[in-house]
PDB file of N, CA and C in Angstrom:
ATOM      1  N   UNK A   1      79.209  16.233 -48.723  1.00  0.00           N
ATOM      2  CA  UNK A   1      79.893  16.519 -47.485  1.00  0.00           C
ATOM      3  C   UNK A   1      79.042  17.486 -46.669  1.00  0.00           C
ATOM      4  N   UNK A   2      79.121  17.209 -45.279  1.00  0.00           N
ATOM      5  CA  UNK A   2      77.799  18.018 -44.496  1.00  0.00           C
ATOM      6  C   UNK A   2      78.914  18.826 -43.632  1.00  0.00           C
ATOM      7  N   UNK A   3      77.930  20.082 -43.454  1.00  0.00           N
ATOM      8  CA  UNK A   3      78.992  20.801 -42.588  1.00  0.00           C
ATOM      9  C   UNK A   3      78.860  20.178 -41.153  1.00  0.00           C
ATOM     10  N   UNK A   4      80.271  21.183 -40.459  1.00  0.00           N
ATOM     11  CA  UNK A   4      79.821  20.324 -38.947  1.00  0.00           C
ATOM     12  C   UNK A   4      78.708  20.917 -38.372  1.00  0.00           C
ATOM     13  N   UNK A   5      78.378  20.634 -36.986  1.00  0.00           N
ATOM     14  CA  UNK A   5      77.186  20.940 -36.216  1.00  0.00           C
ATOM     15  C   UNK A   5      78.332  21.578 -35.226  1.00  0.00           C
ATOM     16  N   UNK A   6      77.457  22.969 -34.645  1.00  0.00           N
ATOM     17  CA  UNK A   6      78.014  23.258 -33.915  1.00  0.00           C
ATOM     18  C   UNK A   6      76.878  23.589 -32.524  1.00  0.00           C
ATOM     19  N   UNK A   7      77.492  22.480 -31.492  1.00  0.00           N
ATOM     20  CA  UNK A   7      76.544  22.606 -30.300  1.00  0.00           C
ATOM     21  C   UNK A   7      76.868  23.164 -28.878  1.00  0.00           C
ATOM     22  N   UNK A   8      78.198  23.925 -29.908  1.00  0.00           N
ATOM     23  CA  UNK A   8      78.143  25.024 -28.056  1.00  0.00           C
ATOM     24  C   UNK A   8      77.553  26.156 -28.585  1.00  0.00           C
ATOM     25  N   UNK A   9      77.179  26.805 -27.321  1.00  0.00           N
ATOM     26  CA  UNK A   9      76.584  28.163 -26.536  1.00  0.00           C
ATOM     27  C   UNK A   9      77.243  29.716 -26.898  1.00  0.00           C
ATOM     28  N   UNK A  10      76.625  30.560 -27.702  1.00  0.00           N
ATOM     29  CA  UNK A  10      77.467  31.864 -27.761  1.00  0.00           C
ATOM     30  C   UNK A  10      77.262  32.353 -26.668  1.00  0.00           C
ATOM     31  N   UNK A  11      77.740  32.374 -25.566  1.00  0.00           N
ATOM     32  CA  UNK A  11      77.697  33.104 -24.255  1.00  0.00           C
ATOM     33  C   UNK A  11      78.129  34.313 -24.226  1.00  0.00           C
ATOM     34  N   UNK A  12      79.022  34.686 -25.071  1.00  0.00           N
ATOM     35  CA  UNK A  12      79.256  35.780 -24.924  1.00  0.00           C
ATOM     36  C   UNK A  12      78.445  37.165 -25.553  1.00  0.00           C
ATOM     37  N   UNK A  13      78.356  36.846 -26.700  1.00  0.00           N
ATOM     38  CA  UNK A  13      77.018  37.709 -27.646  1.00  0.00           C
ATOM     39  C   UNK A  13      75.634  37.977 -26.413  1.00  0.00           C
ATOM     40  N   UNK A  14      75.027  36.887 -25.643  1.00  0.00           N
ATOM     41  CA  UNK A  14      74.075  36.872 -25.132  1.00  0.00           C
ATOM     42  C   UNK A  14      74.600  37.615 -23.917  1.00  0.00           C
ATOM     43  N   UNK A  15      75.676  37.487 -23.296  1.00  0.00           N
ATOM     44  CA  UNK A  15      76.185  38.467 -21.923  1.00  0.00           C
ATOM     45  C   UNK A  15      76.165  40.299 -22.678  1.00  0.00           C
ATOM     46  N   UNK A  16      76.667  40.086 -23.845  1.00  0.00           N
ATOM     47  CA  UNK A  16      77.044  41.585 -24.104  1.00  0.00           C
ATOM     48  C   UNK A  16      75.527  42.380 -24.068  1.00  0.00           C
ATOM     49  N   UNK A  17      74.716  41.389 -25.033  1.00  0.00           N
ATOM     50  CA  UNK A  17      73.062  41.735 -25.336  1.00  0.00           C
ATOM     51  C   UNK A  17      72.580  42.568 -23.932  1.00  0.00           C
ATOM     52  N   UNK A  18      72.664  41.455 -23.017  1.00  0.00           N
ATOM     53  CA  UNK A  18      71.886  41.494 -21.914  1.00  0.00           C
ATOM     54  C   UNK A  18      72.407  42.758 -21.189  1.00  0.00           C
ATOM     55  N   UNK A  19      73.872  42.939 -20.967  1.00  0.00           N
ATOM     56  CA  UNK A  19      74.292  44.224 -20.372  1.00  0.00           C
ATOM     57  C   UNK A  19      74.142  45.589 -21.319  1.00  0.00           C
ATOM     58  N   UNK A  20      74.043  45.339 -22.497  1.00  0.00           N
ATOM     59  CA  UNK A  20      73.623  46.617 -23.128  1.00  0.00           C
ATOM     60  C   UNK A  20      72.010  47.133 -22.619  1.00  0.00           C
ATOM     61  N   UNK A  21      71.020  46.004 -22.293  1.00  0.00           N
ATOM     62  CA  UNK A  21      69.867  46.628 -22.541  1.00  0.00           C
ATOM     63  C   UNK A  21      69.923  46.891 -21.252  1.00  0.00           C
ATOM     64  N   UNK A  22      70.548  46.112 -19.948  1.00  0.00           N
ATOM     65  CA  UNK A  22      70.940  46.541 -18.729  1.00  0.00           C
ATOM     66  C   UNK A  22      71.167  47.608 -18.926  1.00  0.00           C
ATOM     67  N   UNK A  23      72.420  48.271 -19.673  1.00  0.00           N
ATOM     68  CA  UNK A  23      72.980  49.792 -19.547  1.00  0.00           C
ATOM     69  C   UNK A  23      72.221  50.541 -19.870  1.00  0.00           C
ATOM     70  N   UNK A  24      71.351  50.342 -21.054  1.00  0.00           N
ATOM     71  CA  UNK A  24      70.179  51.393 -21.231  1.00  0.00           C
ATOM     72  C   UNK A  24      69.365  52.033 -20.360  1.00  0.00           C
ATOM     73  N   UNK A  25      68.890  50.821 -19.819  1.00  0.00           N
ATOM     74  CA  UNK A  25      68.106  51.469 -18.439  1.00  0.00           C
ATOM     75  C   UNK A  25      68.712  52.226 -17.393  1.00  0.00           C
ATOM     76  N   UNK A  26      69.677  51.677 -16.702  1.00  0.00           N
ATOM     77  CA  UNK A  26      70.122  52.283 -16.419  1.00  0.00           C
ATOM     78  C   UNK A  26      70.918  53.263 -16.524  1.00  0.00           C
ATOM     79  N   UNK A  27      71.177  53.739 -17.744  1.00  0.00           N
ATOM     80  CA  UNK A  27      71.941  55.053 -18.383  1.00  0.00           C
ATOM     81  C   UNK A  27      70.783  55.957 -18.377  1.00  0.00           C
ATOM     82  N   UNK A  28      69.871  55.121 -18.520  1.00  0.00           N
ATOM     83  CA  UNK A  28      68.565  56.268 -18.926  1.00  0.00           C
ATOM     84  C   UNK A  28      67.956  56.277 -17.737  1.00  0.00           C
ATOM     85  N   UNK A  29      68.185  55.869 -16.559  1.00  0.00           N
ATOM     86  CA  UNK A  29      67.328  56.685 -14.880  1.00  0.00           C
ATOM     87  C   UNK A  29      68.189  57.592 -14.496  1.00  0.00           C
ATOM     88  N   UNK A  30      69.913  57.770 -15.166  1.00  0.00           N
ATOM     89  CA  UNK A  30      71.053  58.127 -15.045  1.00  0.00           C
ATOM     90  C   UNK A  30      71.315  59.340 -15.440  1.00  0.00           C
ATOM     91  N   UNK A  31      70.522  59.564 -16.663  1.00  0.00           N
ATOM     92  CA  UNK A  31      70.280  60.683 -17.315  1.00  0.00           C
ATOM     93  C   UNK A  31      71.565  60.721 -17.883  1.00  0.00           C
ATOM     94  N   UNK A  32      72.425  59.671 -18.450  1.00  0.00           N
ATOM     95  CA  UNK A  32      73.528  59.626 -19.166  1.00  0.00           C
ATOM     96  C   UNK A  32      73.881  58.251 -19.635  1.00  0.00           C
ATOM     97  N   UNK A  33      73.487  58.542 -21.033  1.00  0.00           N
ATOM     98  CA  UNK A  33      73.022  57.231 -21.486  1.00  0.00           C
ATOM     99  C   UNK A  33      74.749  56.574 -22.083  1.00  0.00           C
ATOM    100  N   UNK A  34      75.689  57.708 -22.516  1.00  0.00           N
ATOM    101  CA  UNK A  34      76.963  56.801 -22.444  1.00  0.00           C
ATOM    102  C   UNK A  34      77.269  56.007 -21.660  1.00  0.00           C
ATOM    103  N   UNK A  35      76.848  56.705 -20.114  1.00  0.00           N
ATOM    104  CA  UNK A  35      78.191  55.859 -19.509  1.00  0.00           C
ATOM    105  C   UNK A  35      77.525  54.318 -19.669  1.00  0.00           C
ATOM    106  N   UNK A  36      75.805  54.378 -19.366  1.00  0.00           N
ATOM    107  CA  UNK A  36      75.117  53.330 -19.132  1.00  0.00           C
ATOM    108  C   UNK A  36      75.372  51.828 -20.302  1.00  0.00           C
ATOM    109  N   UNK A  37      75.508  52.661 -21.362  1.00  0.00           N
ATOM    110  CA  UNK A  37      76.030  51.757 -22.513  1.00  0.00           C
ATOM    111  C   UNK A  37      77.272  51.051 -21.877  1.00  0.00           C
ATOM    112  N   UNK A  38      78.675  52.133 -21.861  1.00  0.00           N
ATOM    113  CA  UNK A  38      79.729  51.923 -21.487  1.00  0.00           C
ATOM    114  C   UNK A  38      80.149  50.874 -20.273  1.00  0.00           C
ATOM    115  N   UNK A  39      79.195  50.777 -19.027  1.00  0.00           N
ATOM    116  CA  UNK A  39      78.816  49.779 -18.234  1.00  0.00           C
ATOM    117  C   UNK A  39      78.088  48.649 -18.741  1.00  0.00           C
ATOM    118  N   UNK A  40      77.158  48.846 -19.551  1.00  0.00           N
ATOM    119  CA  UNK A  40      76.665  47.765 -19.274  1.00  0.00           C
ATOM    120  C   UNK A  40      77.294  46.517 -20.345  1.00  0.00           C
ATOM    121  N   UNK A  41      78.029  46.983 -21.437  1.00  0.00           N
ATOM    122  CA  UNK A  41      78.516  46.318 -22.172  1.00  0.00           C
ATOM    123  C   UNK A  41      79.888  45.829 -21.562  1.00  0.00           C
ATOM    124  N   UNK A  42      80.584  46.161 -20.642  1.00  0.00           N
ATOM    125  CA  UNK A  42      81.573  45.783 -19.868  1.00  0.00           C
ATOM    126  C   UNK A  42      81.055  44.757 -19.077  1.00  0.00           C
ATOM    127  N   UNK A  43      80.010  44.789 -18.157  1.00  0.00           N
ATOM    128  CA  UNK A  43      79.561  43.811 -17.301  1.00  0.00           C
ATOM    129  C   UNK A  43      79.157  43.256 -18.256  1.00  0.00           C
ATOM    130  N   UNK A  44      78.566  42.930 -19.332  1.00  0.00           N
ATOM    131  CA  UNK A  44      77.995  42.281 -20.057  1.00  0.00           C
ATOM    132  C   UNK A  44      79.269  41.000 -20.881  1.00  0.00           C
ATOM    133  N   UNK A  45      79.601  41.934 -20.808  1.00  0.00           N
ATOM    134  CA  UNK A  45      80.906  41.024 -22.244  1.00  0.00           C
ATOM    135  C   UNK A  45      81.652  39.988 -20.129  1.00  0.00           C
ATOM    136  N   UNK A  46      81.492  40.569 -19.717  1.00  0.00           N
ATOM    137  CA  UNK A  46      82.566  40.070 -18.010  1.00  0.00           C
ATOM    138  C   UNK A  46      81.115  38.458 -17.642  1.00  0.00           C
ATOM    139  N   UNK A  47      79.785  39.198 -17.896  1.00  0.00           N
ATOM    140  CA  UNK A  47      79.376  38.163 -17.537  1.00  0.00           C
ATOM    141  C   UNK A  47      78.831  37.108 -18.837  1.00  0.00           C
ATOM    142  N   UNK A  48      79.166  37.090 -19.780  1.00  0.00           N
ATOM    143  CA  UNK A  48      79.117  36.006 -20.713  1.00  0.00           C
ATOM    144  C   UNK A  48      80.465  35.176 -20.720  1.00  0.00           C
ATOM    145  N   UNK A  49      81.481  35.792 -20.725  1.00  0.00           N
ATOM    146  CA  UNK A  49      82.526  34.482 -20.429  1.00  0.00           C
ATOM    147  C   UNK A  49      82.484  34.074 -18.718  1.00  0.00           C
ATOM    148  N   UNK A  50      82.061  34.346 -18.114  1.00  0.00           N
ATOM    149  CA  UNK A  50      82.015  33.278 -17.024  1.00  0.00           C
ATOM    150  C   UNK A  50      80.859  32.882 -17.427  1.00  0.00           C
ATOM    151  N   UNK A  51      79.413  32.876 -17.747  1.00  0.00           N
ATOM    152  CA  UNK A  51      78.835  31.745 -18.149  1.00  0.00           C
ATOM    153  C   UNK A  51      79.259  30.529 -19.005  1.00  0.00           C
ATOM    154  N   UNK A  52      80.270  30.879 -19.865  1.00  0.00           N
ATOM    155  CA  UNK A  52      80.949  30.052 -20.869  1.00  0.00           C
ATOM    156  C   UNK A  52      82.030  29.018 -20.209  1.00  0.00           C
ATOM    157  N   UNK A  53      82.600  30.042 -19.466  1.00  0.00           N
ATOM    158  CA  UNK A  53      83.412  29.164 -18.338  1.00  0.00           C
ATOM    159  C   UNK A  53      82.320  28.282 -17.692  1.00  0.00           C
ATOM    160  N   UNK A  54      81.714  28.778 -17.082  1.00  0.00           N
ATOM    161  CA  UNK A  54      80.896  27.950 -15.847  1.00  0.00           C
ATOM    162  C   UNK A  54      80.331  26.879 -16.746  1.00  0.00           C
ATOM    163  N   UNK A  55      79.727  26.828 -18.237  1.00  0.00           N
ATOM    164  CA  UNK A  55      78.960  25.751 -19.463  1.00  0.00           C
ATOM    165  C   UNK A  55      80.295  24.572 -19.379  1.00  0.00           C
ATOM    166  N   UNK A  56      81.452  24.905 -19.636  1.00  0.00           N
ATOM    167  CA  UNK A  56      82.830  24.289 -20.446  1.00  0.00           C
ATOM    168  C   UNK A  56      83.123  23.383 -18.596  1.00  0.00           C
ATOM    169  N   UNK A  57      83.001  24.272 -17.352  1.00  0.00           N
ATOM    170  CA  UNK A  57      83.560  23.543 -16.504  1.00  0.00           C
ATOM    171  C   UNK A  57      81.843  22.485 -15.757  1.00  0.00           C
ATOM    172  N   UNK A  58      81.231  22.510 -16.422  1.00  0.00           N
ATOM    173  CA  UNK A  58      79.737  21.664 -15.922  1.00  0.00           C
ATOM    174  C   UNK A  58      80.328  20.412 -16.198  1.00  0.00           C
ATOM    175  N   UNK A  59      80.031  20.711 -18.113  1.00  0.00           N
ATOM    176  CA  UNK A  59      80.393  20.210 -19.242  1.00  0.00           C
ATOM    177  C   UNK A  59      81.144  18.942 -19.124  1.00  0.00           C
ATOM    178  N   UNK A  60      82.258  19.357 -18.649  1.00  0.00           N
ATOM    179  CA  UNK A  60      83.831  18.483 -18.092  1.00  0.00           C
ATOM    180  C   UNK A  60      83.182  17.519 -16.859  1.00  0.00           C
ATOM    181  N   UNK A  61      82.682  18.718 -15.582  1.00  0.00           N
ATOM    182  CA  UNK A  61      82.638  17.862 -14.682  1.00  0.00           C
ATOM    183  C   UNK A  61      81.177  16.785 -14.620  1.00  0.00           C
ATOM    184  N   UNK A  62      80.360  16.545 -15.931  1.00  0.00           N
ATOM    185  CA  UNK A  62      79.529  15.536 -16.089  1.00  0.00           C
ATOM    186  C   UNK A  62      79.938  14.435 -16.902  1.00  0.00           C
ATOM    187  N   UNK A  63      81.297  14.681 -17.472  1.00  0.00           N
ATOM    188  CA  UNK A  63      81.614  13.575 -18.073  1.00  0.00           C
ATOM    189  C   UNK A  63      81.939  13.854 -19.830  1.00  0.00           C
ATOM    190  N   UNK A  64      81.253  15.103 -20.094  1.00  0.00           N
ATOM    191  CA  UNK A  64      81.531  15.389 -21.493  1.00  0.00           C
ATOM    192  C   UNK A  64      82.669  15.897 -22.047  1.00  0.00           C
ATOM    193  N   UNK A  65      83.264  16.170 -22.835  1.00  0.00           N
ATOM    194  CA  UNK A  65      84.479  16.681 -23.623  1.00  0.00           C
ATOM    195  C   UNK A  65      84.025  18.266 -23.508  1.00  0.00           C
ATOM    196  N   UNK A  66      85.210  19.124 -24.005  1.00  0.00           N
ATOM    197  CA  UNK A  66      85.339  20.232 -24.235  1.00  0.00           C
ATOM    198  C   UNK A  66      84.582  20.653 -24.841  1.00  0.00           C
ATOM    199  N   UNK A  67      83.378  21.634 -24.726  1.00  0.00           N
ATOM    200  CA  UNK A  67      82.330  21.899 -26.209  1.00  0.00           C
ATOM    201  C   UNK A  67      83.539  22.231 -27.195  1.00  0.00           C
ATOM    202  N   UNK A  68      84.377  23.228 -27.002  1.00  0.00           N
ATOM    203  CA  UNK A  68      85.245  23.414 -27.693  1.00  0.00           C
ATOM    204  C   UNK A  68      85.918  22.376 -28.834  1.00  0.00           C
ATOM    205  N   UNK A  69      86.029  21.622 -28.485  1.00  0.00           N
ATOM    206  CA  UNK A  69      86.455  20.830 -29.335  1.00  0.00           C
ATOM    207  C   UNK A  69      85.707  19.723 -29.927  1.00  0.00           C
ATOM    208  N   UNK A  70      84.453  20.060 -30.369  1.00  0.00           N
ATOM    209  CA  UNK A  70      83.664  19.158 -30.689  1.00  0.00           C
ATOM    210  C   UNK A  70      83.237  19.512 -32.185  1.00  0.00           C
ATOM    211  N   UNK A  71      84.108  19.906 -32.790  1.00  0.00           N
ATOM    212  CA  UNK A  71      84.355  20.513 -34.485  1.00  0.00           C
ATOM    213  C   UNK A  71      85.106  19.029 -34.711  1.00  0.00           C
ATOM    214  N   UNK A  72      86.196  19.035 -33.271  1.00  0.00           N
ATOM    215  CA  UNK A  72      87.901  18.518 -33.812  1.00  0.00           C
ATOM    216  C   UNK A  72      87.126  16.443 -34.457  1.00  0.00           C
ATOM    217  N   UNK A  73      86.015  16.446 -33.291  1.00  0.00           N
ATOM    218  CA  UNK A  73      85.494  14.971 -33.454  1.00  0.00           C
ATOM    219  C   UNK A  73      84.607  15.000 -35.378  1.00  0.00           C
ATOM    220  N   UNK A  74      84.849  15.275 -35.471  1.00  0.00           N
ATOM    221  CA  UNK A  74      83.719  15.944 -37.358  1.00  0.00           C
ATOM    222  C   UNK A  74      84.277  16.303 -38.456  1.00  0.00           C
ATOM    223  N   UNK A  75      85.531  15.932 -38.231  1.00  0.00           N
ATOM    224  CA  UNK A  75      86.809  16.162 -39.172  1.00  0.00           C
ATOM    225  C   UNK A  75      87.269  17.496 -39.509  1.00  0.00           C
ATOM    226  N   UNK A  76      86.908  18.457 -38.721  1.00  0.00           N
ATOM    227  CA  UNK A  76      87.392  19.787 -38.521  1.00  0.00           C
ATOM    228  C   UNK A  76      89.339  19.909 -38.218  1.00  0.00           C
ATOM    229  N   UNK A  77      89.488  21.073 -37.810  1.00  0.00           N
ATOM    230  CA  UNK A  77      90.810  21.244 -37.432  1.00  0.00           C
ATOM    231  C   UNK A  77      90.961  21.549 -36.361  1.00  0.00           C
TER     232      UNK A  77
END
């Protein structure tokens, strides 16, 4: 028995990534590297689910199924 394949996108991990190293920098021209964290992981985590949104509504409007539910086609639950 093979596991399933899973071929959606962690968008969100990669939004949080990206606004942390965002916040760094800018925490650190800031000379306050909390808040910069504290921002940038907010915008970060804000802009990975709308990329996920924006993947899921492409997705749909080219004709494909839900990534989401592409376990359910593989005998998943």
């Amino acid at each position: 028995m093979t596991e399933p394949v899973n071929k959606s996108a962690a968008f969100l991990p990669i939004g949080m990534g990206a606004g942390i190293a965002i916040g760094v920098g800018v925490g650190t021209a800031m000379d306050n590297l909390g808040l910069g964290i504290a921002l940038g992981l907010a915008i970060g985590a804000g802009l990975g689910v709308a990329m996920s949104a924006g993947h899921r509504a492409r997705s749909r409007r080219d004709g494909g199924a839900d990534p989401r539910d592409e376990h359910k086609d593989q005998g998943g639950e």
